[in-house]
Protein backbone atom coordinates (compact mmCIF):
# COMPACT_ATOMS: atom_id res chain seq x y z
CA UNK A 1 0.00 0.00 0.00
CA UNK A 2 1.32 3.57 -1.13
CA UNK A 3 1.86 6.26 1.76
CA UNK A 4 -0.93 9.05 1.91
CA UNK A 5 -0.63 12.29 -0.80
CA UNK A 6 -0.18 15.38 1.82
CA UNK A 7 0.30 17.57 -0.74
CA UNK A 8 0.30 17.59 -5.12
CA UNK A 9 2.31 20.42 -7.27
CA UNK A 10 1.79 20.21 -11.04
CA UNK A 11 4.56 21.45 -13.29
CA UNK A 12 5.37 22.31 -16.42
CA UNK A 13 5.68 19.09 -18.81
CA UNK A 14 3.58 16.96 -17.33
CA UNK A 15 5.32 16.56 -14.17
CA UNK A 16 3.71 15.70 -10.65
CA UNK A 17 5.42 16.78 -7.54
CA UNK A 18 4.18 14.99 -4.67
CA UNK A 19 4.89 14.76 -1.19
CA UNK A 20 4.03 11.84 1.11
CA UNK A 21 3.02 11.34 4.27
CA UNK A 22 6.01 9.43 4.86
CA UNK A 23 7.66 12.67 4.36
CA UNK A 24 9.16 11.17 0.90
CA UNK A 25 8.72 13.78 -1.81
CA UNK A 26 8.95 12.10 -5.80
CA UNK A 27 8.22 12.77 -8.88
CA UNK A 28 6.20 11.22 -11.24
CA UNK A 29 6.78 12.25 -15.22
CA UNK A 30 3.24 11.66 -16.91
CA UNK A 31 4.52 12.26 -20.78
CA UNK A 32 5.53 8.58 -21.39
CA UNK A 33 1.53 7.71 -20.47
CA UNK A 34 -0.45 10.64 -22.49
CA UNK A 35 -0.58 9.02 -25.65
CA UNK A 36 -2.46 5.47 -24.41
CA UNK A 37 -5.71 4.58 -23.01
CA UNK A 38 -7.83 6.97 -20.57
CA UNK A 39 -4.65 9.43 -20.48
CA UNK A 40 -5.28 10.73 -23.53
CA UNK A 41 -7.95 13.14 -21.53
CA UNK A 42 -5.30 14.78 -19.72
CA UNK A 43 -2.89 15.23 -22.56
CA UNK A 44 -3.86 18.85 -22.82
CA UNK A 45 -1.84 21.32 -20.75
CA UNK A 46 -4.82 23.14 -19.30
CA UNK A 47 -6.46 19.65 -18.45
CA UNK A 48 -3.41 18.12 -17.02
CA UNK A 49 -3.34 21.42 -14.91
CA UNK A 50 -6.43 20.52 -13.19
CA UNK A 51 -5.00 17.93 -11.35
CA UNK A 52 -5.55 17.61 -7.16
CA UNK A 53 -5.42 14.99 -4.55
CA UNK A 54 -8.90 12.95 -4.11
CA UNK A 55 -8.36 10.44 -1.95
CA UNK A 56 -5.43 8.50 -1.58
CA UNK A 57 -4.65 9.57 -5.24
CA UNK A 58 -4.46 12.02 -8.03
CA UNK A 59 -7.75 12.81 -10.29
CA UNK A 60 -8.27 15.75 -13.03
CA UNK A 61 -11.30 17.63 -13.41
CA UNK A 62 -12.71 15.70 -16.32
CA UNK A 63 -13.04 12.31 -14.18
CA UNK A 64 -9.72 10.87 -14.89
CA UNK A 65 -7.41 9.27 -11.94
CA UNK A 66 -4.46 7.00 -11.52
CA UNK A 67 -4.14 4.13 -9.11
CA UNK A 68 -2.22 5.59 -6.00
CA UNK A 69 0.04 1.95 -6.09
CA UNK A 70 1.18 3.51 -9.78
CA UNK A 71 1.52 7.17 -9.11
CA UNK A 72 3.83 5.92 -6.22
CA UNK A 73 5.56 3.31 -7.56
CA UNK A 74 6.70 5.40 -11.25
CA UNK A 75 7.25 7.88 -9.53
CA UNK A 76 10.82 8.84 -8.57
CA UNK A 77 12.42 10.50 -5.45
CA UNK A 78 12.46 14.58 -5.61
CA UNK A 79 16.35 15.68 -7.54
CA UNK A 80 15.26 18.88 -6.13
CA UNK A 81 15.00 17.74 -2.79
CA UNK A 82 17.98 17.42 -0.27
CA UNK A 83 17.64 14.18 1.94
CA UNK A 84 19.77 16.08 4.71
CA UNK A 85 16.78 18.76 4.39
CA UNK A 86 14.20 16.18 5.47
């Protein structure tokens, strides 16, 4: 089971920043995804830009959400983050 969503930044190029209750923050790159299945509805900047924690996981306006046990595990741990900082 994937640790809680405390708190979701979307960036520019698809990018989630998400930090986790465990006090992990990653980083999960969406572009690889936007071309197959139900992710085509989020391929859209301004849809993709919608996105906010519902749950234990990430949904967009239009309906569309992501298991949490995927978000967390292809996601990747934070380059921008300092481990000493946490």
């Amino acid at each position: 089971m994937s640790p809680a969503i405390l708190e979701l930044q979307v960036e520019p190029d698809f990018l989630l920043r998400i930090h986790y209750a465990n006090g992990e923050r990653r980083v999960l790159d969406m572009r690889p995804w936007l071309s197959t299945g139900v992710f085509r509805r989020i391929a859209e900047p301004r849809v993709f830009a919608t996105a906010r924690i519902s749950f234990d996981t990430i949904e967009w306006v239009n309906g569309v959400d992501i298991d949490p046990e995927f978000v967390y595990s292809r996601s990747v741990p934070d380059p921008g983050v300092s481990t000493a900082a946490l």
